[in-house]
PDB file of N, CA and C in Angstrom:
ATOM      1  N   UNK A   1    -155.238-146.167-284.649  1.00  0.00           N
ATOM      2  CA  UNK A   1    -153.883-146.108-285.135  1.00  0.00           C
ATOM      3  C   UNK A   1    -153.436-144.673-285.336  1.00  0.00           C
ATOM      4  N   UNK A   2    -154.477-143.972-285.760  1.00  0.00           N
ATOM      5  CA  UNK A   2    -153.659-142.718-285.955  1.00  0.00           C
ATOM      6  C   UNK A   2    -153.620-141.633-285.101  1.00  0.00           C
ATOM      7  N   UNK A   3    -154.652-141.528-284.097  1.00  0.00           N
ATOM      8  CA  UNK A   3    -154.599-141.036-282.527  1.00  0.00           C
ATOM      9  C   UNK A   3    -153.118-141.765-281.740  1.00  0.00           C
ATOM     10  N   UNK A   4    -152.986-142.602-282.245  1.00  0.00           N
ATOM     11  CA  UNK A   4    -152.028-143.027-281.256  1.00  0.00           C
ATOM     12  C   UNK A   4    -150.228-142.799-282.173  1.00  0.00           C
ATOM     13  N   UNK A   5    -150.515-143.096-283.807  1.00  0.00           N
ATOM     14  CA  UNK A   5    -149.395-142.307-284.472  1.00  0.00           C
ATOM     15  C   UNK A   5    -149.436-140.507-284.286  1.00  0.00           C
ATOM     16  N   UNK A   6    -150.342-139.565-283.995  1.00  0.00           N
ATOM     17  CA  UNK A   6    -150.999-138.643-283.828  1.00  0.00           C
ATOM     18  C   UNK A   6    -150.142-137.848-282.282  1.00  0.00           C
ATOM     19  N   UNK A   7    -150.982-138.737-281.772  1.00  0.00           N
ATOM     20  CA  UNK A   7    -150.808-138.117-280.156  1.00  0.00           C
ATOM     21  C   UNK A   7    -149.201-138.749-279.327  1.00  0.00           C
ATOM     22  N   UNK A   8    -149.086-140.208-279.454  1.00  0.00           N
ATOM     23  CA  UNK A   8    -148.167-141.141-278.698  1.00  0.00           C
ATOM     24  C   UNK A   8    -146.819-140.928-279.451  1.00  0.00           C
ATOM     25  N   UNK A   9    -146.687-140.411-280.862  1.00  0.00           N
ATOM     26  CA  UNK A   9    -145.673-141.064-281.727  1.00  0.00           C
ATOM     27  C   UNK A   9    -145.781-142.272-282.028  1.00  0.00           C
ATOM     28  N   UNK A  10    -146.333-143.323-282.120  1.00  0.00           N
ATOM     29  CA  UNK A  10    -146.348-144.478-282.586  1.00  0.00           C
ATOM     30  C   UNK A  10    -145.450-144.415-283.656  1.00  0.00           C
ATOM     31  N   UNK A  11    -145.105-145.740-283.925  1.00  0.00           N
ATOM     32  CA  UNK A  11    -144.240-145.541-285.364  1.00  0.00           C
ATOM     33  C   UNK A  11    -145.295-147.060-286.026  1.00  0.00           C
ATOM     34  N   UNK A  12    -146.230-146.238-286.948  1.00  0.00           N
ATOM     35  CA  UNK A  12    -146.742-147.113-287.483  1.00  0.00           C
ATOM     36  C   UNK A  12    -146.169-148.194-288.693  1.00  0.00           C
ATOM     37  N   UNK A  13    -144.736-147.840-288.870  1.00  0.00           N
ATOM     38  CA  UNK A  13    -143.812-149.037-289.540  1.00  0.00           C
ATOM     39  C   UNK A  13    -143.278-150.047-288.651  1.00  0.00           C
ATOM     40  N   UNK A  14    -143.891-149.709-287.590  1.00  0.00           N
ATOM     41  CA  UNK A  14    -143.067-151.385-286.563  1.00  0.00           C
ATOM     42  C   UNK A  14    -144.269-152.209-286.246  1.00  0.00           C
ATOM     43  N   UNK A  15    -143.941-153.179-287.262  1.00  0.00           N
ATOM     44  CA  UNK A  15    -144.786-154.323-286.845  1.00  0.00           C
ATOM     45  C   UNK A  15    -145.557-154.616-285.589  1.00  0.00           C
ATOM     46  N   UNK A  16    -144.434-154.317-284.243  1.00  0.00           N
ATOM     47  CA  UNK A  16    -144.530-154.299-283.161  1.00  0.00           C
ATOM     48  C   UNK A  16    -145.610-154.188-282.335  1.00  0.00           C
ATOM     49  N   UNK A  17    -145.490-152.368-282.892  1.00  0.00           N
ATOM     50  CA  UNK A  17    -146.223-151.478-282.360  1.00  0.00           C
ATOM     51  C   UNK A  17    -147.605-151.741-282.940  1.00  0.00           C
ATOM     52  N   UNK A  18    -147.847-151.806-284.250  1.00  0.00           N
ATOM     53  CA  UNK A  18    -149.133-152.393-284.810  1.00  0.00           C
ATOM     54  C   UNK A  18    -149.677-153.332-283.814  1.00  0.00           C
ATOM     55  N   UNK A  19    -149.070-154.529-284.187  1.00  0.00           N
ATOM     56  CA  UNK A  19    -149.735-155.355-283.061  1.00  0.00           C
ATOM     57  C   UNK A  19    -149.966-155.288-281.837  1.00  0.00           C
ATOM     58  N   UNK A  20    -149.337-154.307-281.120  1.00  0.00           N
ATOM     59  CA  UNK A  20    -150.081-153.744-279.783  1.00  0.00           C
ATOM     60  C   UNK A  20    -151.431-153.082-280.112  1.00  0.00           C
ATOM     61  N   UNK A  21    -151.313-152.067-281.163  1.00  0.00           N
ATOM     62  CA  UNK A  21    -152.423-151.451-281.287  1.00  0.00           C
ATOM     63  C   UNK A  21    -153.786-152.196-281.551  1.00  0.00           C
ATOM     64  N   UNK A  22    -153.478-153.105-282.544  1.00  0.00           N
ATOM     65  CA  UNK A  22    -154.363-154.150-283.191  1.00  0.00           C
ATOM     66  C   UNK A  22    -155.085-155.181-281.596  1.00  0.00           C
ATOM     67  N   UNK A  23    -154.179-155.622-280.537  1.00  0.00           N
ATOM     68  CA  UNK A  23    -154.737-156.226-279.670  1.00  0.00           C
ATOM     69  C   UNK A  23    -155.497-155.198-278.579  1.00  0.00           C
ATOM     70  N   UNK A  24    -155.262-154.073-278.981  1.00  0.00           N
ATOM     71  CA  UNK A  24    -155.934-153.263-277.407  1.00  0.00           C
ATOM     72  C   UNK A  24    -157.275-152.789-277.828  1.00  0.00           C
ATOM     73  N   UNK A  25    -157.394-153.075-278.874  1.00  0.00           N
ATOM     74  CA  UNK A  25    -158.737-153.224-279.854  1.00  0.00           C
ATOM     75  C   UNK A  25    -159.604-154.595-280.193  1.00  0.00           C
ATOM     76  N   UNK A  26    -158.751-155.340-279.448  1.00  0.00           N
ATOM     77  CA  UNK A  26    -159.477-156.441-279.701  1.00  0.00           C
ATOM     78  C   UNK A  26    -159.239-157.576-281.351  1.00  0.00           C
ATOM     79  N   UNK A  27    -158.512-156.989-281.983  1.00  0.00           N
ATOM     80  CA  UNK A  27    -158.171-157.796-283.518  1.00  0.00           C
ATOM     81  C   UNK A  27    -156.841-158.569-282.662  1.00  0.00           C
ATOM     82  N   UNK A  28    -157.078-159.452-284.063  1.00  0.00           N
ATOM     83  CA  UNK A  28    -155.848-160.324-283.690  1.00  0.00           C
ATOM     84  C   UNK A  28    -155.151-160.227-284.851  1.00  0.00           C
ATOM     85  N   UNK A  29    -153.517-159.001-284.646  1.00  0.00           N
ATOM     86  CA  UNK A  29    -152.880-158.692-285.032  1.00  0.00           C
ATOM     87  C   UNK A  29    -152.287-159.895-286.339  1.00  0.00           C
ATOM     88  N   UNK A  30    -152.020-160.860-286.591  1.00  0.00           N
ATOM     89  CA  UNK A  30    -151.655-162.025-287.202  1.00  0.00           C
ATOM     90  C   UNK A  30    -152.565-162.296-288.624  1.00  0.00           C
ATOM     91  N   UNK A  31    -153.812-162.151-288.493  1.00  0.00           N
ATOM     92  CA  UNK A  31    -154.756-161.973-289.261  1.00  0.00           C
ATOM     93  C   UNK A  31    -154.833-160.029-289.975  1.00  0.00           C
ATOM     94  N   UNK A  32    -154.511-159.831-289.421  1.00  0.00           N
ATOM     95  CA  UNK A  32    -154.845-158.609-290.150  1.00  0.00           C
ATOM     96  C   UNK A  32    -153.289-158.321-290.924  1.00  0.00           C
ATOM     97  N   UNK A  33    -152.343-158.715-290.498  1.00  0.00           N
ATOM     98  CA  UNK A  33    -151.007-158.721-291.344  1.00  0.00           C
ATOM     99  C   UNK A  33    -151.182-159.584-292.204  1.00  0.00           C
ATOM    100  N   UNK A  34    -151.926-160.670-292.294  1.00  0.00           N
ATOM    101  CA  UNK A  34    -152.330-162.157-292.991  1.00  0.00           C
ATOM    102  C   UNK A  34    -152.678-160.673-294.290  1.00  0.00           C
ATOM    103  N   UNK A  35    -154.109-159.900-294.328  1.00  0.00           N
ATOM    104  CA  UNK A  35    -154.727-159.165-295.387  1.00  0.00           C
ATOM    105  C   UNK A  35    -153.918-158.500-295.910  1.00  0.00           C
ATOM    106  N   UNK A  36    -153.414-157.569-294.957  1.00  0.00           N
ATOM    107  CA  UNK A  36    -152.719-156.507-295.234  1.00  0.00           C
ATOM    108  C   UNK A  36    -151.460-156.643-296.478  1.00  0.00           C
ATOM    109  N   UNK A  37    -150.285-157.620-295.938  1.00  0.00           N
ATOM    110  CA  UNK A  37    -149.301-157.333-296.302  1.00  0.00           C
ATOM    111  C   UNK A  37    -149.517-158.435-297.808  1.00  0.00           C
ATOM    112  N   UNK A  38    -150.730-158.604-298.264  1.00  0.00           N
ATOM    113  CA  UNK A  38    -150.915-159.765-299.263  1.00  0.00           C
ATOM    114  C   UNK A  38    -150.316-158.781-300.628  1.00  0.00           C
ATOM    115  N   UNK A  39    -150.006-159.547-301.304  1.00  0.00           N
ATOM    116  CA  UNK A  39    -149.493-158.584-302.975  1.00  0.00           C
ATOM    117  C   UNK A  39    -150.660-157.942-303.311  1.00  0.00           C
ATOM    118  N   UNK A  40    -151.821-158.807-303.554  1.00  0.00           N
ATOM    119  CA  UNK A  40    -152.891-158.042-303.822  1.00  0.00           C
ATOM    120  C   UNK A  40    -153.570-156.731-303.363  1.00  0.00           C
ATOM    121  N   UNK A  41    -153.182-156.558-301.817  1.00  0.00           N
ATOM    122  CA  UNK A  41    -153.644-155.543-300.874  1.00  0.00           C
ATOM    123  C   UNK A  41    -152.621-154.465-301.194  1.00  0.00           C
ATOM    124  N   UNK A  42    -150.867-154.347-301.491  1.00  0.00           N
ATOM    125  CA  UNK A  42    -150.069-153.639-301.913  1.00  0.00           C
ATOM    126  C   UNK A  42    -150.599-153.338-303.344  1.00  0.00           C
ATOM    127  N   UNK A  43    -150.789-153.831-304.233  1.00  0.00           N
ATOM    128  CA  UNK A  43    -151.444-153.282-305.035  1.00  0.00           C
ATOM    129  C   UNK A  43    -152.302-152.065-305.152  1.00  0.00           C
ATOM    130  N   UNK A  44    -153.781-152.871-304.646  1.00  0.00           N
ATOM    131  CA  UNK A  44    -154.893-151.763-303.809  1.00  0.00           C
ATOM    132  C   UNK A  44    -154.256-150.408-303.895  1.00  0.00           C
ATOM    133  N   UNK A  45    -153.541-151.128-302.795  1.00  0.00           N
ATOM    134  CA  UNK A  45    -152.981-149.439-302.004  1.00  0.00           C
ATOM    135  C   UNK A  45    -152.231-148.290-302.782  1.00  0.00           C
ATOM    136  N   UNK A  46    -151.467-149.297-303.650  1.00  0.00           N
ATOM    137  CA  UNK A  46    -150.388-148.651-304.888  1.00  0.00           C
ATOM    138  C   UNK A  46    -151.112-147.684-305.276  1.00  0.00           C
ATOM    139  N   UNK A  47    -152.047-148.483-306.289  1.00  0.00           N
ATOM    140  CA  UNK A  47    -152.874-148.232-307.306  1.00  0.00           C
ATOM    141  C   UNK A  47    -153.805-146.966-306.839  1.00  0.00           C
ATOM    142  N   UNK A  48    -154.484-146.833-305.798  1.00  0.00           N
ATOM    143  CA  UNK A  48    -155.000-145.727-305.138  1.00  0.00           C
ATOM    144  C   UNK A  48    -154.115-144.647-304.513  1.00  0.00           C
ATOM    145  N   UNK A  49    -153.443-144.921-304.088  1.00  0.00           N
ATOM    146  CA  UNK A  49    -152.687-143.919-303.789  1.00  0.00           C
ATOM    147  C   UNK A  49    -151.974-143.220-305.384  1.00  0.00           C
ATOM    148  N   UNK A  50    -151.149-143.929-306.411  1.00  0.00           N
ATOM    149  CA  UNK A  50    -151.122-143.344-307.336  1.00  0.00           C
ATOM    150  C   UNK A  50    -152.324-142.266-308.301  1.00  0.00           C
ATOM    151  N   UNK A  51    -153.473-143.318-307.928  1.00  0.00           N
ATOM    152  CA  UNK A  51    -154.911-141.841-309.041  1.00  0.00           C
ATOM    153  C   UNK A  51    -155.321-141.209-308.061  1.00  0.00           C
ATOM    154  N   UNK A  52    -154.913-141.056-306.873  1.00  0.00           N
ATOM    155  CA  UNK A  52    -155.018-140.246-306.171  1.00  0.00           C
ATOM    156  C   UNK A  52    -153.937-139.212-305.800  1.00  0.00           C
ATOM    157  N   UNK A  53    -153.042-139.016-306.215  1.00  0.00           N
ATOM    158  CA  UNK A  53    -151.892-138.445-306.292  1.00  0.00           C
ATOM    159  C   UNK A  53    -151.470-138.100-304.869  1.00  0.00           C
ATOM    160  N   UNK A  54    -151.592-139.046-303.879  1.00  0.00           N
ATOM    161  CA  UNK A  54    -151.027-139.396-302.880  1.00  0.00           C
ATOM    162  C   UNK A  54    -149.571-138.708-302.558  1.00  0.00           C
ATOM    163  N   UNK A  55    -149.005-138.420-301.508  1.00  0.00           N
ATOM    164  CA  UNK A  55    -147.037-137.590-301.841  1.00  0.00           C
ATOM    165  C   UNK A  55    -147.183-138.056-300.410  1.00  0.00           C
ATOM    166  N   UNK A  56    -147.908-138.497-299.308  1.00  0.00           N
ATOM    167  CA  UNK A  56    -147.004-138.558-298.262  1.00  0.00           C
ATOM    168  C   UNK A  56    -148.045-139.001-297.017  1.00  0.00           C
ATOM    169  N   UNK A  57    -147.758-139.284-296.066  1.00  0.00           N
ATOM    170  CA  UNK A  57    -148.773-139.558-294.812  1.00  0.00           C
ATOM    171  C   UNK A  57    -148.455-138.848-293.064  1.00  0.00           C
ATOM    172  N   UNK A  58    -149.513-138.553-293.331  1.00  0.00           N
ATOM    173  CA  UNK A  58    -150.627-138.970-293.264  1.00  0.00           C
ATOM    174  C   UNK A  58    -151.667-138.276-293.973  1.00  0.00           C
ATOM    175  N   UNK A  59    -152.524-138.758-294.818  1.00  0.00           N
ATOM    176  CA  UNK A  59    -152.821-138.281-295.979  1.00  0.00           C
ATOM    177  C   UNK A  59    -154.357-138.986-295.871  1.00  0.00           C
ATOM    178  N   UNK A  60    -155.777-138.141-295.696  1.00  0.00           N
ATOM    179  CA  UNK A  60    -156.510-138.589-295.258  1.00  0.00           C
ATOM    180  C   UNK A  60    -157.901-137.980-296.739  1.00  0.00           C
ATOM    181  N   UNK A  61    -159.082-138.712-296.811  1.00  0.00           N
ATOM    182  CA  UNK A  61    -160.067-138.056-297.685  1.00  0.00           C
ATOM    183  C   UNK A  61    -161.619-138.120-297.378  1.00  0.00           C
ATOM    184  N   UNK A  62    -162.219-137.125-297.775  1.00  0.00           N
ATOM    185  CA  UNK A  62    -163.534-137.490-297.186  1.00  0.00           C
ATOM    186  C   UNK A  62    -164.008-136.865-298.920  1.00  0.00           C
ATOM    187  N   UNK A  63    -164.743-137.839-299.289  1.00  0.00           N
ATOM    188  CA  UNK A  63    -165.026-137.843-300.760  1.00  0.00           C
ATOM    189  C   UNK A  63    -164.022-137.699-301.579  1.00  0.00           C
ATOM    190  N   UNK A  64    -163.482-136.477-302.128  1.00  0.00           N
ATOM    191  CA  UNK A  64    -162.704-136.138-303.363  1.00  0.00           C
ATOM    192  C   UNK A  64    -161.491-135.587-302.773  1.00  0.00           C
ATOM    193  N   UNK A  65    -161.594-134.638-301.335  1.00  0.00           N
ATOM    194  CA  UNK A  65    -160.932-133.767-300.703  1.00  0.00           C
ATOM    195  C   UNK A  65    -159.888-134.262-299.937  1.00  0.00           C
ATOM    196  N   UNK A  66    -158.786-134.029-300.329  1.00  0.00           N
ATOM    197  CA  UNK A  66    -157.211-134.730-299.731  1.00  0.00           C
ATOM    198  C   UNK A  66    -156.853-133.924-298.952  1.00  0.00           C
ATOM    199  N   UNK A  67    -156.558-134.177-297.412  1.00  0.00           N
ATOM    200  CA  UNK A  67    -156.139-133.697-296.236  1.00  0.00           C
ATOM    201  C   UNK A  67    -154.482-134.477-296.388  1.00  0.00           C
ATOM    202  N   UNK A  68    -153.978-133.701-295.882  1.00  0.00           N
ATOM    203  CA  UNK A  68    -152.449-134.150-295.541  1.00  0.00           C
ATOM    204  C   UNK A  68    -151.772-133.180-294.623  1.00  0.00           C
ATOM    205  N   UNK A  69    -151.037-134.168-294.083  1.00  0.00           N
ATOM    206  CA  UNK A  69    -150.359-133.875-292.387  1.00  0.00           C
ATOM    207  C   UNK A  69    -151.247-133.769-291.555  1.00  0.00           C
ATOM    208  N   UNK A  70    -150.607-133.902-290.454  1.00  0.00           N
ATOM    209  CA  UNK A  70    -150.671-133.330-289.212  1.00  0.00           C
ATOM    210  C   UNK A  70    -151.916-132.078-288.855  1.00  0.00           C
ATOM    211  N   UNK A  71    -151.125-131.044-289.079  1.00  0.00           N
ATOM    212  CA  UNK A  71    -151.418-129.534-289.361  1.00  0.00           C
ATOM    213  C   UNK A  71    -152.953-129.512-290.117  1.00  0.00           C
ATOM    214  N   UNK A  72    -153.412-130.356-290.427  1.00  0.00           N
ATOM    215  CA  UNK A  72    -154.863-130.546-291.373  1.00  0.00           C
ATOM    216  C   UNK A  72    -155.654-131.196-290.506  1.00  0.00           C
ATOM    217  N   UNK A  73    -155.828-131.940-289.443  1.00  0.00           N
ATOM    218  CA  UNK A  73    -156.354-132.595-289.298  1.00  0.00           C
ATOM    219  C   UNK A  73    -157.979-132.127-289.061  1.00  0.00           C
ATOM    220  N   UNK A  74    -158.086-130.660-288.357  1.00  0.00           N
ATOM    221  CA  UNK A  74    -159.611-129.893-287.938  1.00  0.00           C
ATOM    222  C   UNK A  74    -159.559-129.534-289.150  1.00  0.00           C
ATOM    223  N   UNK A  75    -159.389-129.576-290.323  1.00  0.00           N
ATOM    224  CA  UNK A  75    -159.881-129.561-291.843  1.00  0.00           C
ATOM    225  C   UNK A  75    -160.368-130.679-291.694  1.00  0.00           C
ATOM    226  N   UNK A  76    -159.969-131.702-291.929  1.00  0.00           N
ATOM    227  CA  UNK A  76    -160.396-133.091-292.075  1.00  0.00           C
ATOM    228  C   UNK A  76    -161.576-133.315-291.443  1.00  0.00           C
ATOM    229  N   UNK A  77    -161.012-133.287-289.595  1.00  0.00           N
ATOM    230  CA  UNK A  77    -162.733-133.425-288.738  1.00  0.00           C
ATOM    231  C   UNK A  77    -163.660-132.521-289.028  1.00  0.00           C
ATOM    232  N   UNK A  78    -163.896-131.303-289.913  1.00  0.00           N
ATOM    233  CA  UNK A  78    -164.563-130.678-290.032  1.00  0.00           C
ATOM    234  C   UNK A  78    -165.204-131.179-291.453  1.00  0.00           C
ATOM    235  N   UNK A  79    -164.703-131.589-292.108  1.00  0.00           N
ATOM    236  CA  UNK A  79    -165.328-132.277-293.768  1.00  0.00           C
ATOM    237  C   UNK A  79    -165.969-133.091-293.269  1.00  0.00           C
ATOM    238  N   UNK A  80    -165.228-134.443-292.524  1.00  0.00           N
ATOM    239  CA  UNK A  80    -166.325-135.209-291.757  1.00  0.00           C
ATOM    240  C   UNK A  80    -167.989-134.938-291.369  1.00  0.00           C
ATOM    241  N   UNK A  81    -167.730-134.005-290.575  1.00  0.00           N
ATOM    242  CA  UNK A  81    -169.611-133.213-290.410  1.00  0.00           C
ATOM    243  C   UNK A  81    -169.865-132.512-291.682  1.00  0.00           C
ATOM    244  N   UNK A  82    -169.857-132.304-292.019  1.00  0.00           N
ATOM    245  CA  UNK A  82    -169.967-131.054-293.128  1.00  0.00           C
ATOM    246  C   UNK A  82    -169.285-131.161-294.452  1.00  0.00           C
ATOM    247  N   UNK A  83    -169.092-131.986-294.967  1.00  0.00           N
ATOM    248  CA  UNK A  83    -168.368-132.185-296.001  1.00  0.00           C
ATOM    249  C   UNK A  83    -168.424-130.891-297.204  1.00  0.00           C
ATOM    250  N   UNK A  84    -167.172-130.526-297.674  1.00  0.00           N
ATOM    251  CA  UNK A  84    -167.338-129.254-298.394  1.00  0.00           C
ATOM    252  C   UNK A  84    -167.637-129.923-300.039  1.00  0.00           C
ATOM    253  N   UNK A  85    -168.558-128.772-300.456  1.00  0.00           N
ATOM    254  CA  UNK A  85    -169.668-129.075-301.770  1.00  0.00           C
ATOM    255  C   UNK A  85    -168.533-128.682-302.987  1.00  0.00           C
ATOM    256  N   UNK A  86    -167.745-130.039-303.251  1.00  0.00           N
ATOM    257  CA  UNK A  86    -167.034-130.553-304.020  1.00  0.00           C
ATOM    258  C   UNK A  86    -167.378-131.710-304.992  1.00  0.00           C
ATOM    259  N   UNK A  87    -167.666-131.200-306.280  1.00  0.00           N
ATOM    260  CA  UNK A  87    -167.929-132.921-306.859  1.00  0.00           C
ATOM    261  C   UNK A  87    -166.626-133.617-307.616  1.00  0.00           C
ATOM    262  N   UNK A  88    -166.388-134.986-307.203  1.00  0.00           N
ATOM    263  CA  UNK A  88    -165.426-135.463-307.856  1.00  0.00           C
ATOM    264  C   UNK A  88    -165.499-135.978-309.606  1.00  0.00           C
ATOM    265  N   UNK A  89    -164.212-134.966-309.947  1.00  0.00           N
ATOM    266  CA  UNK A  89    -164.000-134.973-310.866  1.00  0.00           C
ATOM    267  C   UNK A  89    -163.077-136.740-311.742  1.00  0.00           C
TER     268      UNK A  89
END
């Protein structure tokens, strides 16, 4: 999803487009909107994104360390291998 919001423009707010993405992967798009869009799962997401002080997306973490945008991303793939010696507070 995000190689393809990333690289293609995808617009990962169109249902649409999700479900293309979701079938060229093999999920069946229907079921995963079934999880996703449940109150409980908006919650989740709320709720984490709020104690995480979340502001915008694409907004990515590898342990404690919040990547955001675009412009971050070889920060990000680089925490991935190497994660920087951060303990969460």
């Amino acid at each position: 999803m995000m190689q393809a919001h990333r690289a293609e423009h995808a617009d990962l707010a169109d249902r649409a487009a999700l479900a293309a993405l979701a079938t060229s992967v093999g999920q069946a798009p229907e079921e995963l909107f079934d999880l996703a869009y449940t109150t409980e799962m908006k919650s989740v997401y709320a709720a984490e994104a709020i104690e995480r002080s979340v502001f915008g997306s694409p907004t990515y973490f590898v342990s404690c360390d919040m990547f955001y945008g675009q412009d971050h991303l070889d920060f990000f793939e680089y925490a991935l291998s190497q994660p920087f010696a951060r303990k969460c507070s």
